[in-house]
PDB file of N, CA and C in Angstrom:
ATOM      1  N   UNK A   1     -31.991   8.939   7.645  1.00  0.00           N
ATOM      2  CA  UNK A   1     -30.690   9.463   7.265  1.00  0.00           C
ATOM      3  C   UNK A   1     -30.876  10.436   6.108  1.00  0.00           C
ATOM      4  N   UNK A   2     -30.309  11.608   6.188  1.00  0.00           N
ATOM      5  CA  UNK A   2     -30.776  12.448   5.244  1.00  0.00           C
ATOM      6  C   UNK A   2     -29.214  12.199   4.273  1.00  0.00           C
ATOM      7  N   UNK A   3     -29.454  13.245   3.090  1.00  0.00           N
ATOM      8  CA  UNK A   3     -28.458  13.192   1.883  1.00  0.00           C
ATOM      9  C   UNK A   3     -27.212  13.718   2.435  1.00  0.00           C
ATOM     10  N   UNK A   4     -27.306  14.215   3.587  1.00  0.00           N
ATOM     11  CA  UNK A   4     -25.749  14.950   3.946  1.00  0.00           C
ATOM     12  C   UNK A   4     -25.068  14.209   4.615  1.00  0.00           C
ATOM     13  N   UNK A   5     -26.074  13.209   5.595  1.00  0.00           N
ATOM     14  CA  UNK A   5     -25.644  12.219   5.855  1.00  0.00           C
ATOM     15  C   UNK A   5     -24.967  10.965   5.751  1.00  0.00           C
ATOM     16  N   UNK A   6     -25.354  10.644   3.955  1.00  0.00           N
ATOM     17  CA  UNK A   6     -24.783   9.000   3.573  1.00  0.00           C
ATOM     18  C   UNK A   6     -23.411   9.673   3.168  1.00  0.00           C
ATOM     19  N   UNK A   7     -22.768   8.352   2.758  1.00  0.00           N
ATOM     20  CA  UNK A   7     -21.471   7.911   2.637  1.00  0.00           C
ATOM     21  C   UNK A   7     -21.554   8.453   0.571  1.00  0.00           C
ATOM     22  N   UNK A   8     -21.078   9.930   0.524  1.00  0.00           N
ATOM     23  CA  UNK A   8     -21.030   9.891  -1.060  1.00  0.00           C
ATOM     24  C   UNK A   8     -19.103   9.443  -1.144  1.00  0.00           C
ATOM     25  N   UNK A   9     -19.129   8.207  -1.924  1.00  0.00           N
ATOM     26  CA  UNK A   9     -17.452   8.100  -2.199  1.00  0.00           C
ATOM     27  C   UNK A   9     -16.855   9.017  -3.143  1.00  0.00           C
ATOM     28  N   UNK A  10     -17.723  10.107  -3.452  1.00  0.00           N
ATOM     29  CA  UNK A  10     -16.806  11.142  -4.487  1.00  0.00           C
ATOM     30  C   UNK A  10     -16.546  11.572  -3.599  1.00  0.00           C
ATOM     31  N   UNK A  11     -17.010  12.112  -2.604  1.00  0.00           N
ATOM     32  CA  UNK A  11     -15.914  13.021  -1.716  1.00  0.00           C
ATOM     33  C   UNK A  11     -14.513  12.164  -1.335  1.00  0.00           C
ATOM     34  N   UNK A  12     -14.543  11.163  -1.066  1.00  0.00           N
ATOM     35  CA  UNK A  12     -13.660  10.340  -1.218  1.00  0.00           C
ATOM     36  C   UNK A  12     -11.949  10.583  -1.832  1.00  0.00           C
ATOM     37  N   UNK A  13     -10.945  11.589  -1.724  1.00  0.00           N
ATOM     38  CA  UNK A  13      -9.903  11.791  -2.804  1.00  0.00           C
ATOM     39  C   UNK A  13      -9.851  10.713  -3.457  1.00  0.00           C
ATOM     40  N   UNK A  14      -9.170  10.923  -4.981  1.00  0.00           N
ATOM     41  CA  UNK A  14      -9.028  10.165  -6.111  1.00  0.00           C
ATOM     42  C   UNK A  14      -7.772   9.834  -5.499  1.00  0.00           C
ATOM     43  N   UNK A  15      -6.898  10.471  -4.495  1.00  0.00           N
ATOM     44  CA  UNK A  15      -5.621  10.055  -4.215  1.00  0.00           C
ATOM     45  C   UNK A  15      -5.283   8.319  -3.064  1.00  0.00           C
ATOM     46  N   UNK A  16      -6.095   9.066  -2.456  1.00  0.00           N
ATOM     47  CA  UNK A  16      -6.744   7.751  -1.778  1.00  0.00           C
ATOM     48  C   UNK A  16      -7.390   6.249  -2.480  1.00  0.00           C
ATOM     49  N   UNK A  17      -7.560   6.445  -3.830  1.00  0.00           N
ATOM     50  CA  UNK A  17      -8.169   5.476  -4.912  1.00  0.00           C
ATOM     51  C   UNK A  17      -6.875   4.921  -5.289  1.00  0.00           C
ATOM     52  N   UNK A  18      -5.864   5.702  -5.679  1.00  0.00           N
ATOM     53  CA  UNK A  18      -4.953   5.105  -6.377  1.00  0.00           C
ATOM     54  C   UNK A  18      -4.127   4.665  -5.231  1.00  0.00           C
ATOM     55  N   UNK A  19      -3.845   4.996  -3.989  1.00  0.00           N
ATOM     56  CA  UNK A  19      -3.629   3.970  -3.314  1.00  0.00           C
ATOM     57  C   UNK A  19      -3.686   2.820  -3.161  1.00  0.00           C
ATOM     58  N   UNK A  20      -4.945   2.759  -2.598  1.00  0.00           N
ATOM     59  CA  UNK A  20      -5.342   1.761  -2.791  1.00  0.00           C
ATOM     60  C   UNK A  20      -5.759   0.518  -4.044  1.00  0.00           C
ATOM     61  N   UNK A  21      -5.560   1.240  -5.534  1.00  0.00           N
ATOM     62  CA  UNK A  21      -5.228   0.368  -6.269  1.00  0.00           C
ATOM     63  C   UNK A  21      -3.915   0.055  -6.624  1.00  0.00           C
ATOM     64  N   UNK A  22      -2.589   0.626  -6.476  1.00  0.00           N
ATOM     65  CA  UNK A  22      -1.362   0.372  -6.322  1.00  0.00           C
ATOM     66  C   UNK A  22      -1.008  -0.647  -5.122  1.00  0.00           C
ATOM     67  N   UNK A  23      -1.666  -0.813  -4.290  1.00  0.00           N
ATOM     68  CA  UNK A  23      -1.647  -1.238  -3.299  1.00  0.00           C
ATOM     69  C   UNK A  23      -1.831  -2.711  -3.619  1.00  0.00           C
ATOM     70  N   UNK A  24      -2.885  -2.682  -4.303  1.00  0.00           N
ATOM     71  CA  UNK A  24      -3.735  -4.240  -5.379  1.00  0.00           C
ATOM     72  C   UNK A  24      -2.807  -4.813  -6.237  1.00  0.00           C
ATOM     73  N   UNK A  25      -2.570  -3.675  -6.754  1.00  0.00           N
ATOM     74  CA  UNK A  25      -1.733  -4.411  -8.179  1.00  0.00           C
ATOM     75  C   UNK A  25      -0.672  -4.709  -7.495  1.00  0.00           C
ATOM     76  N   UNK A  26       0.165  -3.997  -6.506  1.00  0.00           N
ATOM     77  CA  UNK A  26       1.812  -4.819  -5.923  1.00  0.00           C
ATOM     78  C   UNK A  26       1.443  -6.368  -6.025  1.00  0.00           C
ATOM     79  N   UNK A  27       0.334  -6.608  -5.606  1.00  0.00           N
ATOM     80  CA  UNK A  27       0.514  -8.411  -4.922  1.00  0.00           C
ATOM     81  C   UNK A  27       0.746  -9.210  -6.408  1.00  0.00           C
ATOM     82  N   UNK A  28       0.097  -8.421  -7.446  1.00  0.00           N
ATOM     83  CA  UNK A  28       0.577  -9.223  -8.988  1.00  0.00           C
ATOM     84  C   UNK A  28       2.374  -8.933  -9.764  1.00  0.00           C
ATOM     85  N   UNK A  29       2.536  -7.543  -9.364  1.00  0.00           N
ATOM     86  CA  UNK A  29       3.530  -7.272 -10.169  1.00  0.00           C
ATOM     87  C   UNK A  29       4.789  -7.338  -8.955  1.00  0.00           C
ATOM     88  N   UNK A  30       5.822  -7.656  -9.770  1.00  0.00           N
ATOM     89  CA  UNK A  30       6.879  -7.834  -9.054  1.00  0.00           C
ATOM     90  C   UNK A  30       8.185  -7.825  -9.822  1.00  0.00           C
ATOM     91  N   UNK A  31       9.348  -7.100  -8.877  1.00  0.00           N
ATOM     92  CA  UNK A  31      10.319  -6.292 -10.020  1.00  0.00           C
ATOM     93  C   UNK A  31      11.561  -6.753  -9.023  1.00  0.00           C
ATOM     94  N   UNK A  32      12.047  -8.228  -9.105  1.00  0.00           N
ATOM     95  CA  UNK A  32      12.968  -8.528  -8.429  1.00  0.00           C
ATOM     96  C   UNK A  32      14.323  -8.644  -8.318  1.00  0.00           C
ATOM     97  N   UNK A  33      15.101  -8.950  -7.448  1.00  0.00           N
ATOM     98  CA  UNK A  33      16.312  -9.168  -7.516  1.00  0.00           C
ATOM     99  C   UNK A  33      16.611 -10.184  -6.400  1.00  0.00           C
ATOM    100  N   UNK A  34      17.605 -11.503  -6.884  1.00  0.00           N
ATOM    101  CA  UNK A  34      17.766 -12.322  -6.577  1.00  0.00           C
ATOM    102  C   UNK A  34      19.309 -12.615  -6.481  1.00  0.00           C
ATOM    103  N   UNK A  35      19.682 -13.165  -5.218  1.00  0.00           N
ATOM    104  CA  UNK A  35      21.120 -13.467  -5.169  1.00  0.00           C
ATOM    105  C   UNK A  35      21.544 -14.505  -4.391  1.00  0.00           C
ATOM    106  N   UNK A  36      21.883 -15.396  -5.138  1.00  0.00           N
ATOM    107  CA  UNK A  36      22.480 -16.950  -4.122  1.00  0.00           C
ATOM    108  C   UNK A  36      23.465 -17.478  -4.258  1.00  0.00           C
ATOM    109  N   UNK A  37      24.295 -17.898  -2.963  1.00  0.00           N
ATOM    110  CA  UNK A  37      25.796 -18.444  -3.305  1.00  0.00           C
ATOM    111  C   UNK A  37      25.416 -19.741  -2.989  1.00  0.00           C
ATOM    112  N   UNK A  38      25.376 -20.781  -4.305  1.00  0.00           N
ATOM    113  CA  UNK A  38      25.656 -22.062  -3.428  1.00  0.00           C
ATOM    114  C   UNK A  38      27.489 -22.779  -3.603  1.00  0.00           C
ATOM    115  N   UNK A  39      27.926 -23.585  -2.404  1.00  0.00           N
ATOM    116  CA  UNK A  39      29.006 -23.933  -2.314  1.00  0.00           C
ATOM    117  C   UNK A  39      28.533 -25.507  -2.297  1.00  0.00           C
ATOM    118  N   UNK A  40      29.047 -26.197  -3.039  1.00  0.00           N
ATOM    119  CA  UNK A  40      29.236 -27.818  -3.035  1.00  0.00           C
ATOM    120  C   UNK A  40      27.692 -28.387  -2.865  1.00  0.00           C
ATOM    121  N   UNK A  41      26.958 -27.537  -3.681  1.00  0.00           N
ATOM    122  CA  UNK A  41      25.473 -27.894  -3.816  1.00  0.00           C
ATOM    123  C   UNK A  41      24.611 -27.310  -2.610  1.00  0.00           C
ATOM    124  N   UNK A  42      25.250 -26.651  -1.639  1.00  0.00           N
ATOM    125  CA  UNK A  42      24.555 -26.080  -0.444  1.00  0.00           C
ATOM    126  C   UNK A  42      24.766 -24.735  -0.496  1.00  0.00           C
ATOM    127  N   UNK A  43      22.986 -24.319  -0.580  1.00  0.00           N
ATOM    128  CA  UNK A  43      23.264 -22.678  -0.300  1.00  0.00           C
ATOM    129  C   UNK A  43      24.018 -22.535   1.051  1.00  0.00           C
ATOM    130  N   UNK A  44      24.769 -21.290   0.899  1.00  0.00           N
ATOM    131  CA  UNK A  44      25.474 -20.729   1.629  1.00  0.00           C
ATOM    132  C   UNK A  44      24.972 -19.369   2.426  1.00  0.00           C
ATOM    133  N   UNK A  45      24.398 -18.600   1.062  1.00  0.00           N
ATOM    134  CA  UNK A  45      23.667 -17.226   1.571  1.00  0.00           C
ATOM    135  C   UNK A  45      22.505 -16.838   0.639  1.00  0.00           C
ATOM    136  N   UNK A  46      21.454 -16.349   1.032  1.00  0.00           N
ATOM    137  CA  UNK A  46      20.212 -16.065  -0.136  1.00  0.00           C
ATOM    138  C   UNK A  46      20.304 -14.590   0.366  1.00  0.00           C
ATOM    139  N   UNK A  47      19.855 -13.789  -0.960  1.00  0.00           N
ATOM    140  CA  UNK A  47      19.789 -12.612  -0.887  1.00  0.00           C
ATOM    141  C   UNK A  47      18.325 -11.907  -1.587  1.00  0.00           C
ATOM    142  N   UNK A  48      17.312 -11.911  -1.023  1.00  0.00           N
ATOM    143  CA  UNK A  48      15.855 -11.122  -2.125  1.00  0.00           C
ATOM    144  C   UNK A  48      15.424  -9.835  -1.994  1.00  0.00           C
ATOM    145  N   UNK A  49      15.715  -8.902  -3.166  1.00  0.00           N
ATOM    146  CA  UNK A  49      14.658  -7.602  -2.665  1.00  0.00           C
ATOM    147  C   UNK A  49      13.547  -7.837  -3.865  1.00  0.00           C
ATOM    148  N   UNK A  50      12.337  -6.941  -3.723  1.00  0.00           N
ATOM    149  CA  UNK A  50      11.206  -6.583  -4.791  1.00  0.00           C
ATOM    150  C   UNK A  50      11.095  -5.381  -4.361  1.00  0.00           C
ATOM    151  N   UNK A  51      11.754  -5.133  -5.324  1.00  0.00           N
ATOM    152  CA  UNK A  51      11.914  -3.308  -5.772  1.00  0.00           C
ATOM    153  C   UNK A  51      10.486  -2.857  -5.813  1.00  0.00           C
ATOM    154  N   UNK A  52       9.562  -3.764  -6.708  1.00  0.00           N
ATOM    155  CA  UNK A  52       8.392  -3.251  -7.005  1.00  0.00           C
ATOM    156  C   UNK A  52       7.427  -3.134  -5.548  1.00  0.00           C
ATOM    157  N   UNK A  53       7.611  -4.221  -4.595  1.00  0.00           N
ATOM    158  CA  UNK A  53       6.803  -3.920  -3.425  1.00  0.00           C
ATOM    159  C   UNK A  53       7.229  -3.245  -2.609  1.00  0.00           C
ATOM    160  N   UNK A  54       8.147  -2.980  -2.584  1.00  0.00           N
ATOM    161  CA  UNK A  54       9.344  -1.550  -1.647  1.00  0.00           C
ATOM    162  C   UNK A  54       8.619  -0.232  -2.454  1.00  0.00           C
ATOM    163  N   UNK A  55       8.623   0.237  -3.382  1.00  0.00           N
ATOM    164  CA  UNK A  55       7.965   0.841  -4.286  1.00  0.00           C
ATOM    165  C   UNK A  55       6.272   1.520  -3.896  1.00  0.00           C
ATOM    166  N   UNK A  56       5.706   0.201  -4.120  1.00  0.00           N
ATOM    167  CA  UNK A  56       4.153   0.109  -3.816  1.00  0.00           C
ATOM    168  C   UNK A  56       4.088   0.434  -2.515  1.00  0.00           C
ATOM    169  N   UNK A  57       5.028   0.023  -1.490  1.00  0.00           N
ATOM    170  CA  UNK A  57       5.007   0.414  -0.113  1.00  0.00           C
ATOM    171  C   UNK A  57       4.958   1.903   0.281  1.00  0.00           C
ATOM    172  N   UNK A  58       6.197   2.696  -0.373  1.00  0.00           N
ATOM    173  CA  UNK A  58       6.222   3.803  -0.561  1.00  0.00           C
ATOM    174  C   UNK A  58       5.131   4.744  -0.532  1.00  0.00           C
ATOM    175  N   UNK A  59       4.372   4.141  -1.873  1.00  0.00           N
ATOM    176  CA  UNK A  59       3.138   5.293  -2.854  1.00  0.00           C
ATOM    177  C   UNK A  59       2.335   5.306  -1.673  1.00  0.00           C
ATOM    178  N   UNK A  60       1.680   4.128  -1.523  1.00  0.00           N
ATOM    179  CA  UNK A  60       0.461   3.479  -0.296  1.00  0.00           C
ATOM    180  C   UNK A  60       0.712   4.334   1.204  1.00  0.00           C
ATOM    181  N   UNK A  61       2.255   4.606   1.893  1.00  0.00           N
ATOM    182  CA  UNK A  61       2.049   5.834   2.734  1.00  0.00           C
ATOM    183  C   UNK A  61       1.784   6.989   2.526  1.00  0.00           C
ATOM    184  N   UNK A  62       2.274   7.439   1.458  1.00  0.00           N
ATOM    185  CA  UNK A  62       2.498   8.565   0.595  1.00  0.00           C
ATOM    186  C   UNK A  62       0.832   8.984   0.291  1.00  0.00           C
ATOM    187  N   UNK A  63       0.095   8.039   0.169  1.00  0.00           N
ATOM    188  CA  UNK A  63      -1.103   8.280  -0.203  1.00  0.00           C
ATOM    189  C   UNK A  63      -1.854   8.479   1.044  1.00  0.00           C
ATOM    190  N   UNK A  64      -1.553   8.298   1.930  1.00  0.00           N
ATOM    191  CA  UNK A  64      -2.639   8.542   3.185  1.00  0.00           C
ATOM    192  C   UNK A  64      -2.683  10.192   3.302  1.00  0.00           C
ATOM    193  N   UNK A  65      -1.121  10.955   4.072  1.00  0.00           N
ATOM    194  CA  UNK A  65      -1.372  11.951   4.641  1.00  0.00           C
ATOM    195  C   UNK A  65      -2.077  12.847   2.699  1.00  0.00           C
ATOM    196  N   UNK A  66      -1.693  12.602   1.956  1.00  0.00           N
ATOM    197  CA  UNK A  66      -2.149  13.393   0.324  1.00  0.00           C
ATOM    198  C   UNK A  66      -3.478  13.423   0.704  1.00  0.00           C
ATOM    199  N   UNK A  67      -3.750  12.071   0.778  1.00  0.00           N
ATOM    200  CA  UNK A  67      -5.531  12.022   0.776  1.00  0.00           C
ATOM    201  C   UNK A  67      -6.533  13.009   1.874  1.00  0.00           C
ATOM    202  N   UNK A  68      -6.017  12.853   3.055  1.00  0.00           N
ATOM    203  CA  UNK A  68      -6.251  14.005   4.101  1.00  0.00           C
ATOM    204  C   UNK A  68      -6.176  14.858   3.717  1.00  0.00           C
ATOM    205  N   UNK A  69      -5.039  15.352   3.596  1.00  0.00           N
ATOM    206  CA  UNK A  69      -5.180  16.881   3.104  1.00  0.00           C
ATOM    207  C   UNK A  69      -5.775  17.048   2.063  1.00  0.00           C
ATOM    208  N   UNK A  70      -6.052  16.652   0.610  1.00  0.00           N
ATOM    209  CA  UNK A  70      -6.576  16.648  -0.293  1.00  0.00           C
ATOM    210  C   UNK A  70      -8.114  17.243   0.629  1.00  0.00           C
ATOM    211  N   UNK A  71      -8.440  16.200   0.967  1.00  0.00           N
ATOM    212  CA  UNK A  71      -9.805  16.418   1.551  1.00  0.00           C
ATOM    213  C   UNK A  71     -10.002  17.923   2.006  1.00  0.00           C
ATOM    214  N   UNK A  72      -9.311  17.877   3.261  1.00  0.00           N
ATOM    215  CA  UNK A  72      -9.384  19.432   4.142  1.00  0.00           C
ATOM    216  C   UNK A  72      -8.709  20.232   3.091  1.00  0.00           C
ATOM    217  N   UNK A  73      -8.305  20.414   2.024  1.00  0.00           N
ATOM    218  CA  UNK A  73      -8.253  21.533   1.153  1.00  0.00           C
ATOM    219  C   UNK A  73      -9.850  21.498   0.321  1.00  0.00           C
ATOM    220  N   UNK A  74     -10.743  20.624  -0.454  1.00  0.00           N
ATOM    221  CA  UNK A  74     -11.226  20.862  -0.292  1.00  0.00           C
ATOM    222  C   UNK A  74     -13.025  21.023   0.260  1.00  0.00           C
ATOM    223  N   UNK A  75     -12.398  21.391   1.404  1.00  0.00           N
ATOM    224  CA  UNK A  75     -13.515  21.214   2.620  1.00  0.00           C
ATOM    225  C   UNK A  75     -15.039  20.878   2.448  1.00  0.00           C
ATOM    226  N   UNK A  76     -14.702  19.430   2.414  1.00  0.00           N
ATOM    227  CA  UNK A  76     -15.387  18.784   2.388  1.00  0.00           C
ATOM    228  C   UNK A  76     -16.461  18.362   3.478  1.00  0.00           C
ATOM    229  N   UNK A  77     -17.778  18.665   3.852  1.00  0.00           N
ATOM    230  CA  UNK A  77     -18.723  18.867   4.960  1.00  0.00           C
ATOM    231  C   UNK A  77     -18.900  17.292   4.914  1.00  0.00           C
ATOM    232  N   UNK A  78     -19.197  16.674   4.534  1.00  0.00           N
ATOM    233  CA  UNK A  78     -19.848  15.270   4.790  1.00  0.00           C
ATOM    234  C   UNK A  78     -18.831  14.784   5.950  1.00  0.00           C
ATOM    235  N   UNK A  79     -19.438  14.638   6.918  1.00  0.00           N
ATOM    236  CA  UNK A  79     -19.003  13.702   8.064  1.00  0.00           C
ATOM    237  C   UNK A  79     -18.945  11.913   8.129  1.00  0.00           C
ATOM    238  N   UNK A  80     -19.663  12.165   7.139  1.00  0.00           N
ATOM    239  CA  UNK A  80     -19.770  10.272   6.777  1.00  0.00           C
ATOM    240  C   UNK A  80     -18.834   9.938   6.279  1.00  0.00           C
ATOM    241  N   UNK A  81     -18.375  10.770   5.268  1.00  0.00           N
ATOM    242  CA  UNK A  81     -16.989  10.006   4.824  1.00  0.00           C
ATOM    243  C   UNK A  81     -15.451   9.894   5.445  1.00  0.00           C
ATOM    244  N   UNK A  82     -15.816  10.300   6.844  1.00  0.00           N
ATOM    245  CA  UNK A  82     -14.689  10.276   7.907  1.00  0.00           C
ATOM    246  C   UNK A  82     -13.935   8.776   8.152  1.00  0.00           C
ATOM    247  N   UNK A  83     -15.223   8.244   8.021  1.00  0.00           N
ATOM    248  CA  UNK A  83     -14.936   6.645   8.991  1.00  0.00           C
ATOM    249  C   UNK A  83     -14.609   5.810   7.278  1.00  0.00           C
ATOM    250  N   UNK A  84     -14.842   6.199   6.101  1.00  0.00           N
ATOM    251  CA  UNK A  84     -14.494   5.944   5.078  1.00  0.00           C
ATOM    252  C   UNK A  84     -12.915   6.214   4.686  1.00  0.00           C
ATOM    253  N   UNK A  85     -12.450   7.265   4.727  1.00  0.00           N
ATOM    254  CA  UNK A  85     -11.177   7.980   5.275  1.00  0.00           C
ATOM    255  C   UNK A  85     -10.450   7.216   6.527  1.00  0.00           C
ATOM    256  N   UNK A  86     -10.956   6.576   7.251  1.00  0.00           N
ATOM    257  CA  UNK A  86     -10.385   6.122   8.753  1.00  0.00           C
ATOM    258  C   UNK A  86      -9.871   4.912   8.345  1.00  0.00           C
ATOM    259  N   UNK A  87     -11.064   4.416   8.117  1.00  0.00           N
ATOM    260  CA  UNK A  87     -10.685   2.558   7.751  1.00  0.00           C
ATOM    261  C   UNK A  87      -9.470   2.634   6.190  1.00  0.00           C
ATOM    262  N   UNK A  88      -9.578   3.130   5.206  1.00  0.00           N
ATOM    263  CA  UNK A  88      -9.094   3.245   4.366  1.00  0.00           C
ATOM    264  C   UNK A  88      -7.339   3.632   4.779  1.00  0.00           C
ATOM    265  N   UNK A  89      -7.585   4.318   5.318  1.00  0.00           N
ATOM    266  CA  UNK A  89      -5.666   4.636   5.812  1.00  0.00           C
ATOM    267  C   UNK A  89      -5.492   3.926   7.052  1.00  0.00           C
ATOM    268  N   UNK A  90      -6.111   2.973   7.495  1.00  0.00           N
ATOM    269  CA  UNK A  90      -5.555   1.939   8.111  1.00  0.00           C
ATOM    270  C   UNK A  90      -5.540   0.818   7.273  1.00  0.00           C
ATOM    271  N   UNK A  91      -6.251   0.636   5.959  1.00  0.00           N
ATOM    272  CA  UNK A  91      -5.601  -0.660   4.616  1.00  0.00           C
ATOM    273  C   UNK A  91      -4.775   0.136   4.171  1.00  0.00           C
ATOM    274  N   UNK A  92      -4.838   1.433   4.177  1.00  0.00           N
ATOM    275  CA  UNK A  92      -3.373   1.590   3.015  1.00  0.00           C
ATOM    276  C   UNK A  92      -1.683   1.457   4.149  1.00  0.00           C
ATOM    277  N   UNK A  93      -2.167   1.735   5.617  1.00  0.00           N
ATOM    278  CA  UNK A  93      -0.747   1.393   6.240  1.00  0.00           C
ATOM    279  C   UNK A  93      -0.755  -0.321   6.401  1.00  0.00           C
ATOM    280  N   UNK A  94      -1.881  -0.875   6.459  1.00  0.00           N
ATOM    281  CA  UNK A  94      -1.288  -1.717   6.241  1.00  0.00           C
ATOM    282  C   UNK A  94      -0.427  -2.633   5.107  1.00  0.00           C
ATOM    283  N   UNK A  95      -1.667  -2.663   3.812  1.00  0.00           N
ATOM    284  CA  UNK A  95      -1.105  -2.623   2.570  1.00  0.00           C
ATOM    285  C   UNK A  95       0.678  -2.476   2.310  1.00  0.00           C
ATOM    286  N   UNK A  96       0.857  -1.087   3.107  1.00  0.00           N
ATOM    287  CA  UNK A  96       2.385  -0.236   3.345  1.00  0.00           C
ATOM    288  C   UNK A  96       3.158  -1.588   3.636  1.00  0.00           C
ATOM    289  N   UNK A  97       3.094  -2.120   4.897  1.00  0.00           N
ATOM    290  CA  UNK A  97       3.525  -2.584   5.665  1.00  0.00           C
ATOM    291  C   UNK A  97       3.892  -4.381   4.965  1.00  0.00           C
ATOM    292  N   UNK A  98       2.852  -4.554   4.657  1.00  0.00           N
ATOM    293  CA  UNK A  98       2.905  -6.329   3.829  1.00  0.00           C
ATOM    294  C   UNK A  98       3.440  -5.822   2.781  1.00  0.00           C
ATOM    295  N   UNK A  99       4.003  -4.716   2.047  1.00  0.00           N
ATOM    296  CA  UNK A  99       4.478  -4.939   0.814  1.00  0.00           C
ATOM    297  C   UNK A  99       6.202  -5.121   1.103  1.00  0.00           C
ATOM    298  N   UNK A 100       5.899  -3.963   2.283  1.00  0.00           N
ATOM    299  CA  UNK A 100       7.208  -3.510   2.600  1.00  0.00           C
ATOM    300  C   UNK A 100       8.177  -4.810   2.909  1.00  0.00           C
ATOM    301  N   UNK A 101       7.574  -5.621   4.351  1.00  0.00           N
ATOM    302  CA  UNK A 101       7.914  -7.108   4.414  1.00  0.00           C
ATOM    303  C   UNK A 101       8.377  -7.887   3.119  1.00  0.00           C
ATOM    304  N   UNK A 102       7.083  -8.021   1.934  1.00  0.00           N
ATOM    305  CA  UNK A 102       7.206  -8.513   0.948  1.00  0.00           C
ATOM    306  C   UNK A 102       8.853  -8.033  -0.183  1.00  0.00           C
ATOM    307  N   UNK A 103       8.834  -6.889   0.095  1.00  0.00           N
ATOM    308  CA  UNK A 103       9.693  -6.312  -0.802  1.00  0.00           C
ATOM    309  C   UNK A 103      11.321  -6.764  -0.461  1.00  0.00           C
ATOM    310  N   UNK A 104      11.522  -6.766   1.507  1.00  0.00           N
ATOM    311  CA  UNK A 104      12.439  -7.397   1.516  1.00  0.00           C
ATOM    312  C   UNK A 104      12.841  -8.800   1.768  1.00  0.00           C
ATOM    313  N   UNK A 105      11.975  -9.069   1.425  1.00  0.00           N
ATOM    314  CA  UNK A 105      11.632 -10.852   0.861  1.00  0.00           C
ATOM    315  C   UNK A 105      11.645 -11.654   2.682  1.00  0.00           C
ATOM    316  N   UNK A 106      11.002 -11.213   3.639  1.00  0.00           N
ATOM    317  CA  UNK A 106      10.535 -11.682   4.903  1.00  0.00           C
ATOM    318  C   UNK A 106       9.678 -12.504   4.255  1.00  0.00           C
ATOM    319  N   UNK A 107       8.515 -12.028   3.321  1.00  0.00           N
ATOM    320  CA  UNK A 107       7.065 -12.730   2.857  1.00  0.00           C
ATOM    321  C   UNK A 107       7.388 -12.833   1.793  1.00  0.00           C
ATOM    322  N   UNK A 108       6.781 -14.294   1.420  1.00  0.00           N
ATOM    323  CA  UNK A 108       6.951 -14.668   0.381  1.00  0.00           C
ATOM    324  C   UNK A 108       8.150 -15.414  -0.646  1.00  0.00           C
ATOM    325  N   UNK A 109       9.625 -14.706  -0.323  1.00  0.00           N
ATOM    326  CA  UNK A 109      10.639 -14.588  -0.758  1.00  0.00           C
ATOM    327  C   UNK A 109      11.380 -15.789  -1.494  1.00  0.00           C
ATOM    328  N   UNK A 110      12.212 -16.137  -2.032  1.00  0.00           N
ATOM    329  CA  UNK A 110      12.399 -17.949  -2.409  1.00  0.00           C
ATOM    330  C   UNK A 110      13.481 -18.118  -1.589  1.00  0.00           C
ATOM    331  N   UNK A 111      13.957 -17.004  -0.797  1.00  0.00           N
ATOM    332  CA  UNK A 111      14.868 -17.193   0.506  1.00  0.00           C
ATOM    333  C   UNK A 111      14.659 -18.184   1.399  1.00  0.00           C
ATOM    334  N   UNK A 112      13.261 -17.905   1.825  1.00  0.00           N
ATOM    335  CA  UNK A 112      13.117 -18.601   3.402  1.00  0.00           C
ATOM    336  C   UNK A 112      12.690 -19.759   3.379  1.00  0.00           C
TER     337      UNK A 112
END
């Protein structure tokens, strides 16, 4: 395997980094809102969002197509870091996706 060949992660966008560390930090931080009616000691209705993982959900798509283009602006030859790029924006949609759940309290929530 020659040098043009390996996997250098600087080519890597920095945009794609912070994705994926926003992505990390959602599962610690959390910026909620909570709403419950109870009637005669029985909930009636639960209500949860997390602003902060609705949020993190956001950045984490937001960061895929950036990171692409970032790249192809600038044109970057290493072919290795394709499949680095590949797998990576399939954790950051997913990432997207479990926060997104998370945010409207499906996962996790003190609703369910």
């Amino acid at each position: 395997m020659s040098d043009s060949d390996s996997v250098q992660l600087r080519d890597v966008p920095k945009t794609f980094w912070v994705g994926l560390a926003i992505g990390a930090l959602a599962f610690f931080v959390s910026i909620g809102s909570l709403s419950m009616r109870v009637v005669n000691g029985e909930r009636t209705s639960c209500s949860y969002t997390d602003y902060g993982g609705l949020i993190a959900a956001v950045i984490c798509l937001m960061c895929v197509p950036a990171a692409w283009q970032s790249r192809r602006q600038r044109h970057v030859a290493r072919q290795s870091t394709l499949w680095v790029m590949a797998v990576g924006s399939v954790a950051l949609v997913g990432l997207a996706a479990i926060h997104a759940l998370r945010g409207l309290g499906f996962i996790g929530g003190p609703c369910n």
